[in-house]
N, C-alpha and C. Protein backbone atom coordinates (compact mmCIF):
# COMPACT_ATOMS: atom_id res chain seq x y z
N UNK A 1 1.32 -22.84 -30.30
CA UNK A 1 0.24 -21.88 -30.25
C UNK A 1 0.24 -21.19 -28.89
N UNK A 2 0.25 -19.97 -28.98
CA UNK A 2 0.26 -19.49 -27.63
C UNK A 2 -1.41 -18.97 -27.38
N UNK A 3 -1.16 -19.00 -25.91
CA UNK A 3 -2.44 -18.42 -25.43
C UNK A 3 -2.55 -17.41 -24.97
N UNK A 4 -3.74 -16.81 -24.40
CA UNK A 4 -4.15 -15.42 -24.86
C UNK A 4 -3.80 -15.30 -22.38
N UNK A 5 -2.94 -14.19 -22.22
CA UNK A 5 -2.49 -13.83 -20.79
C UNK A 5 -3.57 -13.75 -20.19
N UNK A 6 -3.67 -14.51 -18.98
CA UNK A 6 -4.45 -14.12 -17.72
C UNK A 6 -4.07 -13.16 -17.22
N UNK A 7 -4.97 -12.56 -16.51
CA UNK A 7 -4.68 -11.34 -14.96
C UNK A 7 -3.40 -11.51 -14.56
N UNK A 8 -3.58 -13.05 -14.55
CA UNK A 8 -2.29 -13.50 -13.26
C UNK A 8 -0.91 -13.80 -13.82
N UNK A 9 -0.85 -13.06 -15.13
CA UNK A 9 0.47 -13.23 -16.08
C UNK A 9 0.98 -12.07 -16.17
N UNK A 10 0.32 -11.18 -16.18
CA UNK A 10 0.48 -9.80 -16.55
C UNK A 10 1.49 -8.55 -16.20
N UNK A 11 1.29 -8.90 -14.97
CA UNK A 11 1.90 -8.04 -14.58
C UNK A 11 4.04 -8.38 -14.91
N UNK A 12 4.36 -6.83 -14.96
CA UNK A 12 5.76 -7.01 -15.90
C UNK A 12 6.20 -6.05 -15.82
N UNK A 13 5.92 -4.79 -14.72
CA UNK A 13 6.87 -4.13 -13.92
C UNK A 13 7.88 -4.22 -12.93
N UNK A 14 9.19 -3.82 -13.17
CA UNK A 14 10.39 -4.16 -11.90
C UNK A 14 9.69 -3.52 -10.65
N UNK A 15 10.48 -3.87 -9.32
CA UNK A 15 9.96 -3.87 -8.38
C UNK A 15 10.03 -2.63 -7.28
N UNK A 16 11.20 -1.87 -8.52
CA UNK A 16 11.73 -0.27 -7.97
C UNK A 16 10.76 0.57 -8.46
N UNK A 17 10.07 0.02 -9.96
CA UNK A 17 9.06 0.73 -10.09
C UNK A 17 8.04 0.93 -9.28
N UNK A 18 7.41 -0.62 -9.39
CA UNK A 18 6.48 -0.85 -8.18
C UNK A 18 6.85 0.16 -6.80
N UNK A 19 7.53 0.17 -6.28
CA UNK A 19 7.64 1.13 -4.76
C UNK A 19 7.16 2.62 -5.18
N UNK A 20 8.21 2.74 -6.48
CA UNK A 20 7.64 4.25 -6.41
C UNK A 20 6.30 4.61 -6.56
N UNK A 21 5.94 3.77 -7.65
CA UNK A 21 4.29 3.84 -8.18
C UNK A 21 3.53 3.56 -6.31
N UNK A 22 3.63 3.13 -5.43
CA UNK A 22 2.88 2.57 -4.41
C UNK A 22 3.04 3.95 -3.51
N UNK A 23 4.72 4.35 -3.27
CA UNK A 23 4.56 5.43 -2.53
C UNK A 23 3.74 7.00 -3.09
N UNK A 24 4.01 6.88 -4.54
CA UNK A 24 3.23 8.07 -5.19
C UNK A 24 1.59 7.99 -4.74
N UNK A 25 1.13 7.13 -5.43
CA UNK A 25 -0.24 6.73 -5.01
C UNK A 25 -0.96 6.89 -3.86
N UNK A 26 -0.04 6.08 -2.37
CA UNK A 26 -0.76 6.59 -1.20
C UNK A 26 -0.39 7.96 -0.89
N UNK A 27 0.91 8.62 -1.30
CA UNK A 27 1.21 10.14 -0.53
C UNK A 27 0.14 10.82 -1.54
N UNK A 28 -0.71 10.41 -2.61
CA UNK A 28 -1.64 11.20 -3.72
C UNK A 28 -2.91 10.93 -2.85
N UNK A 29 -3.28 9.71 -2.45
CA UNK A 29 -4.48 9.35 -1.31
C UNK A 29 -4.51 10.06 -0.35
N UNK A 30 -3.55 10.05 0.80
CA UNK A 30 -3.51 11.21 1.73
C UNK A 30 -3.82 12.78 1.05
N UNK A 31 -3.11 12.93 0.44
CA UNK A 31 -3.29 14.49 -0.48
C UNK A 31 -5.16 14.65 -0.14
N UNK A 32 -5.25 13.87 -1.06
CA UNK A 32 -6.87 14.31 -1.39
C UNK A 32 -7.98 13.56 -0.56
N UNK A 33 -7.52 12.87 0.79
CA UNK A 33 -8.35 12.81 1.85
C UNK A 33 -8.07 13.57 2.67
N UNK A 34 -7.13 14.64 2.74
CA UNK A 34 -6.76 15.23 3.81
C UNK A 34 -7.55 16.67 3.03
N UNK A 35 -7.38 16.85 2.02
CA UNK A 35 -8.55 17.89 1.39
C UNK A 35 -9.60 17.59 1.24
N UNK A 36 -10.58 16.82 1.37
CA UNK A 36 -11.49 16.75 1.56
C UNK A 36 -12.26 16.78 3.20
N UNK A 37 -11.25 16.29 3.56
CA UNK A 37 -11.73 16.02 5.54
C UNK A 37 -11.02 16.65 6.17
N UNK A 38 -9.70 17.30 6.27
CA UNK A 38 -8.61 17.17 6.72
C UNK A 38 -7.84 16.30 7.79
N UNK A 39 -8.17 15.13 7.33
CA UNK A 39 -7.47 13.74 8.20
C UNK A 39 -7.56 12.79 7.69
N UNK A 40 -6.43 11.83 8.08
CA UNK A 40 -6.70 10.45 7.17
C UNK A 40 -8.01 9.79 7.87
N UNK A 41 -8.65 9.26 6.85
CA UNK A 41 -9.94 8.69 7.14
C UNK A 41 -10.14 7.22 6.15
N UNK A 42 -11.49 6.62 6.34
CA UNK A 42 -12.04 5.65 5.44
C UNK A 42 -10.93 5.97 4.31
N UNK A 43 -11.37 6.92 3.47
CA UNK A 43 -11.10 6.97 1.90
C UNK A 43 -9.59 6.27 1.60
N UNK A 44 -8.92 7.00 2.86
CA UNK A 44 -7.06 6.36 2.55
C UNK A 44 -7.31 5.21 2.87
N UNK A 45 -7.85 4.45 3.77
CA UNK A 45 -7.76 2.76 3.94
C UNK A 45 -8.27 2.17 2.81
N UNK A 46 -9.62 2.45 2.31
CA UNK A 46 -9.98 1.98 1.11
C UNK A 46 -9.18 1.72 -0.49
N UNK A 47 -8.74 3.13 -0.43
CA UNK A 47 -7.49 3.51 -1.43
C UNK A 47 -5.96 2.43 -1.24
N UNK A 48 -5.80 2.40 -0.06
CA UNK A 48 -4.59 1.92 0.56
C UNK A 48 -4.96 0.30 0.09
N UNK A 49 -5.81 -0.34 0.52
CA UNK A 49 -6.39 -1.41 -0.10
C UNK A 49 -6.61 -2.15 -1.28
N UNK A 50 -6.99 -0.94 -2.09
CA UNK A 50 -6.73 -1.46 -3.73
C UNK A 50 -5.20 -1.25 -4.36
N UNK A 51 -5.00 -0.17 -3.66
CA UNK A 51 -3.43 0.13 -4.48
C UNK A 51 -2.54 -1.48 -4.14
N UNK A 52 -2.60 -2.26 -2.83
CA UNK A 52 -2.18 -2.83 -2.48
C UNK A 52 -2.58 -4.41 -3.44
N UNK A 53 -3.60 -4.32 -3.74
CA UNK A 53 -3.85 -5.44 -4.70
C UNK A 53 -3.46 -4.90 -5.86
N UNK A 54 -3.14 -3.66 -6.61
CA UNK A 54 -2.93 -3.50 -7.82
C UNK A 54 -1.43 -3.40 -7.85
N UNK A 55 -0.71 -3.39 -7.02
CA UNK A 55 0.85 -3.48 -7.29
C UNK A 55 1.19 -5.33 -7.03
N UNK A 56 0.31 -5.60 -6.28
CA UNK A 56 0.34 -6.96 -6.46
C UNK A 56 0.20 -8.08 -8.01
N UNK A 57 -0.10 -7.02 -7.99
CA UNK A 57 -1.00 -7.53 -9.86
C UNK A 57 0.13 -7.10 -11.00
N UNK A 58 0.42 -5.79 -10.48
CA UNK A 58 1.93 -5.22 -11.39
C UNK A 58 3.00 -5.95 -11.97
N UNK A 59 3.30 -6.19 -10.65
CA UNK A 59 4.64 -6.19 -10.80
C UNK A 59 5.07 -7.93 -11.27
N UNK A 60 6.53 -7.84 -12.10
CA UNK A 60 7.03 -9.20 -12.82
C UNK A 60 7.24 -9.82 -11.17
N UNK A 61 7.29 -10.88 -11.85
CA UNK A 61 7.37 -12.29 -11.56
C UNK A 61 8.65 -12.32 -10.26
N UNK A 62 9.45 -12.14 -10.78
CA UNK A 62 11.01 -12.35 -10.24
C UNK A 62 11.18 -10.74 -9.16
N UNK A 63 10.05 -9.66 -8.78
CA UNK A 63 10.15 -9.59 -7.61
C UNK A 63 9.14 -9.06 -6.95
N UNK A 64 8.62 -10.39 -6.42
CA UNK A 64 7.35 -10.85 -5.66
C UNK A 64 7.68 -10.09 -4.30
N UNK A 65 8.87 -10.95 -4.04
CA UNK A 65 9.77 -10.35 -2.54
C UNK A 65 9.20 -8.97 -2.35
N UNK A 66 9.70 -8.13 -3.22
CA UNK A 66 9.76 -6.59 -3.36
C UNK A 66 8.01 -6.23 -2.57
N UNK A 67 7.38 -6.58 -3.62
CA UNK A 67 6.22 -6.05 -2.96
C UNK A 67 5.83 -7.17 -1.92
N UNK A 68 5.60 -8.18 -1.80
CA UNK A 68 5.21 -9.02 -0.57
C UNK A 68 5.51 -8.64 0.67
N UNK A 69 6.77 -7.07 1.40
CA UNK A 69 7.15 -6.95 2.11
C UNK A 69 6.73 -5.24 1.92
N UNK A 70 6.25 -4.84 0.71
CA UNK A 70 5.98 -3.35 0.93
C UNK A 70 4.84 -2.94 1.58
N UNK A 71 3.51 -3.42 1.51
CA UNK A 71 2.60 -2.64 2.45
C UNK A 71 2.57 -2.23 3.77
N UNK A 72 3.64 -2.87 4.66
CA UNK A 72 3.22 -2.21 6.07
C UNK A 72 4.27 -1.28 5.89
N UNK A 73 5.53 -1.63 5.03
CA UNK A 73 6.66 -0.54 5.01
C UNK A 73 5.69 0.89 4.44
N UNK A 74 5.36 0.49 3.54
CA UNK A 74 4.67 1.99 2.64
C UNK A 74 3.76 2.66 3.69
N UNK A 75 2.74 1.60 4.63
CA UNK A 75 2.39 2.91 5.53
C UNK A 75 2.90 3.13 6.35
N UNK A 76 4.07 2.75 6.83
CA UNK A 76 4.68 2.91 8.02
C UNK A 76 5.63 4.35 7.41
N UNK A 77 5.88 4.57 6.62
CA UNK A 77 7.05 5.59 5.50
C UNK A 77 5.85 6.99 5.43
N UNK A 78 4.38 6.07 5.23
CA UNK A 78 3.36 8.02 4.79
C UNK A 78 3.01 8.26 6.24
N UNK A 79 3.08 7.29 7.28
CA UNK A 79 2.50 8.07 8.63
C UNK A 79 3.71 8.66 9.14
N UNK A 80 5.33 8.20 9.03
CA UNK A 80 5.86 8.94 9.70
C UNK A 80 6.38 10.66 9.04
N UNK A 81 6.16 10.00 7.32
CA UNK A 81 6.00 11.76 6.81
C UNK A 81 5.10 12.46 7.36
N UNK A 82 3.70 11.91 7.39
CA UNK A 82 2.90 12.80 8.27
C UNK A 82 2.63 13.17 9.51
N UNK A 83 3.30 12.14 9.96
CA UNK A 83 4.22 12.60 11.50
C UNK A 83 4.88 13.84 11.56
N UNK A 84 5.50 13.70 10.62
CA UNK A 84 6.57 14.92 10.79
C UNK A 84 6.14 16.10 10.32
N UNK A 85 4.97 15.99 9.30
CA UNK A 85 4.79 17.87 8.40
C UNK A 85 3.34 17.49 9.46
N UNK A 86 2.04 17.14 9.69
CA UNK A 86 0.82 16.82 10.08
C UNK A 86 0.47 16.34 10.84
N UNK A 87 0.83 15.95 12.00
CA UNK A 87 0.78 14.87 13.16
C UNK A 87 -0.73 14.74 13.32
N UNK A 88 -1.67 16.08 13.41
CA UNK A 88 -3.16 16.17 14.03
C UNK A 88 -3.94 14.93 12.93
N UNK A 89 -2.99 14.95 11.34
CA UNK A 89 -4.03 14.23 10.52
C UNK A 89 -4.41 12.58 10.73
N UNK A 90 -3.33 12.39 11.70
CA UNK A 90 -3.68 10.84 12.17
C UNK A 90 -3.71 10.58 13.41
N UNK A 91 -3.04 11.54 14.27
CA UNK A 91 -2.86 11.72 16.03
C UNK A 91 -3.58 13.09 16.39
N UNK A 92 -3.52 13.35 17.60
CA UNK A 92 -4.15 14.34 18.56
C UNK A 92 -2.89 15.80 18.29
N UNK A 93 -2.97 16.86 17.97
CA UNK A 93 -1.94 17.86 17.51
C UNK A 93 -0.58 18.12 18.08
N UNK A 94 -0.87 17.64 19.15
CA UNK A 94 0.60 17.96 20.18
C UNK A 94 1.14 16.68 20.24
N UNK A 95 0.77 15.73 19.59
CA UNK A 95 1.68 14.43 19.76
C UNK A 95 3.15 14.28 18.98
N UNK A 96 4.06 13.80 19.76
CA UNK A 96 5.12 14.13 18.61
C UNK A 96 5.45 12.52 17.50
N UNK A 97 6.32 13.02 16.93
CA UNK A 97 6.33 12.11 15.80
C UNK A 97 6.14 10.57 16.11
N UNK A 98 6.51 9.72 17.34
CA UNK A 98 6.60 8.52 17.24
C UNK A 98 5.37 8.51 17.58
N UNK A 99 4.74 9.20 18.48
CA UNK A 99 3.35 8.84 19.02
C UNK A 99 2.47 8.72 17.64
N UNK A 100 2.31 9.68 17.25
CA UNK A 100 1.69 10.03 15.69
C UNK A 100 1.29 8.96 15.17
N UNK A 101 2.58 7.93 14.30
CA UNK A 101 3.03 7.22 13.99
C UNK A 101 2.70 5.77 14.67
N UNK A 102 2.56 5.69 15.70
CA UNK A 102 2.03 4.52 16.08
C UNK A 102 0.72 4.72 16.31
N UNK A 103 -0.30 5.88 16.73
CA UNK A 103 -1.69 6.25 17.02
C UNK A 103 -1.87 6.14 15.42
N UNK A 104 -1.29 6.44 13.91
CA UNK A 104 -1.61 6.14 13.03
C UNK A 104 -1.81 4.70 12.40
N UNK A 105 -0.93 4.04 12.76
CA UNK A 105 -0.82 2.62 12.73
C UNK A 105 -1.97 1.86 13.00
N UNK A 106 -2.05 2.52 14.64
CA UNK A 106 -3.45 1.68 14.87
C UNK A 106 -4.24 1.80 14.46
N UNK A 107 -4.84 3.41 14.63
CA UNK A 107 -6.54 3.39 13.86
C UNK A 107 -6.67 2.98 12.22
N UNK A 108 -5.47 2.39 11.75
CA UNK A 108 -5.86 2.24 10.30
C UNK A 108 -4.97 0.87 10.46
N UNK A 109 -4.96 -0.22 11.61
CA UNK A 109 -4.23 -1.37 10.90
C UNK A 109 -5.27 -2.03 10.10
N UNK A 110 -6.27 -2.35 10.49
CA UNK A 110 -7.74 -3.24 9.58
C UNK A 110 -7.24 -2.86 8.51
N UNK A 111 -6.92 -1.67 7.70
CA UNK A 111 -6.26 -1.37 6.70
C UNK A 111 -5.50 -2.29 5.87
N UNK A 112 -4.28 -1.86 7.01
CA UNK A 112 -2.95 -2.68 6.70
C UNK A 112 -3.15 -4.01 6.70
N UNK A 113 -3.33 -5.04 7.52
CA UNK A 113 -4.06 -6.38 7.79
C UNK A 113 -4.77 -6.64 6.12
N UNK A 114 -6.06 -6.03 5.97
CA UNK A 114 -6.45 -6.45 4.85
C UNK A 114 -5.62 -6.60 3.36
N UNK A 115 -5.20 -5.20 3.55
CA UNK A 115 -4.76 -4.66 2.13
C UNK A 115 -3.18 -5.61 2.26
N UNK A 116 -2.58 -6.03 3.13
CA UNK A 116 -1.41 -6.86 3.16
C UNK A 116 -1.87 -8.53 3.03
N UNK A 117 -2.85 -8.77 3.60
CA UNK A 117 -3.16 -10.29 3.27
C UNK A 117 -3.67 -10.25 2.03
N UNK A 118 -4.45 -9.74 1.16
CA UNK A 118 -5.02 -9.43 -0.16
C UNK A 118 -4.08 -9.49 -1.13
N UNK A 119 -2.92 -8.63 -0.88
CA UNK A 119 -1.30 -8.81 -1.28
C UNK A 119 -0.70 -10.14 -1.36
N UNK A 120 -0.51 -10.80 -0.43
CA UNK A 120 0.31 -11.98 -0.37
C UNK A 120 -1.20 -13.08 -1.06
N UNK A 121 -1.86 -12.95 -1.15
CA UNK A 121 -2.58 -13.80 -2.06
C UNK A 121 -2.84 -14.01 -2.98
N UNK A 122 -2.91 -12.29 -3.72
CA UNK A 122 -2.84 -12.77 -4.70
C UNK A 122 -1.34 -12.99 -5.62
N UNK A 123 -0.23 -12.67 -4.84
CA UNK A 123 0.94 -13.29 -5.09
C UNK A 123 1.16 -14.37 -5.14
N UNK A 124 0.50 -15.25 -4.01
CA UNK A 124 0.28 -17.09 -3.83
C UNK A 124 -0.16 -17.05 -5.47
N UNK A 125 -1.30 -16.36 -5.44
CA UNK A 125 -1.86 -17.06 -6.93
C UNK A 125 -1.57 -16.33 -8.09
N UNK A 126 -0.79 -15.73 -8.28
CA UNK A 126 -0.04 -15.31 -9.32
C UNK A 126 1.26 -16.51 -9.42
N UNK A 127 2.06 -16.97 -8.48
CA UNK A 127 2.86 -17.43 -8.52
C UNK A 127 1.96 -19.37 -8.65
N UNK A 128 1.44 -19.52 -8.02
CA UNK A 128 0.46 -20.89 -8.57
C UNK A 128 0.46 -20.68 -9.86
N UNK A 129 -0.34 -19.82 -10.78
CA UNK A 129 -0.62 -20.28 -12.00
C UNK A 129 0.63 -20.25 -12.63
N UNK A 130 1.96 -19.35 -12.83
CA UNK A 130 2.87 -19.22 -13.14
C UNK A 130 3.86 -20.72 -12.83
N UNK A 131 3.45 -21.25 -11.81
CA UNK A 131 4.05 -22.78 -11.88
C UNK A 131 3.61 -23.61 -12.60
N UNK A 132 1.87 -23.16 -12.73
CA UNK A 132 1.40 -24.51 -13.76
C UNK A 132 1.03 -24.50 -14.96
């Protein structure tokens, strides 16, 4: 008799998917916080946050790896795009790309920090129930 899937079974996307789906998503977050405010603000950390538990939730079993190592890559990949076309939306206007890029980093690691430990947990417990 089988039983009826938890949350923590579910997910059963490969892990190439997963990236793309993660990079689409936050470069779609920036999009429409940068039209609304014109700068990354709250809304992308918040956004950045759930997307980060929902690819956690995605993706199969066999590659955990994949995403367990994508959130600081994924924002480290949209600040230095926006380094390069937008610098003012996360840095001061005349900063050039590395500065950008690390002045982005910072004011949004609480971000990263959260939305990456939130990640690896609920991977712990995706992969717990999947052992037992």
């Amino acid at each position: 008799m089988s039983h009826a899937r938890t949350v923590w079974e579910e997910g059963r996307e490969p892990g190439r998917q997963i990236v793309a789906l993660g990079f689409a998503c936050a470069l779609t977050a920036v999009v429409v916080d940068m039209s609304l405010g014109g700068e990354v603000s709250l809304f992308f950390d918040l956004c950045f946050v759930a997307l980060c538990c929902a690819l956690a939730l995605l993706v199969r079993p066999g590659d955990f790896f994949t995403v367990g190592v994508l959130p600081p890559l994924l924002m480290t990949a949209v600040f230095l795009l926006l380094g390069l076309v937008s610098p003012d939306a996360i840095a001061h206007r005349d900063d050039g790309v590395i500065q950008a890029l690390v002045s982005g980093l910072a004011t949004h690691a609480a971000a990263l920090v959260v939305g990456y430990a939130l990640c690896l947990v609920l991977l712990a417990l995706r992969t717990r129930q999947l052992i037992s």
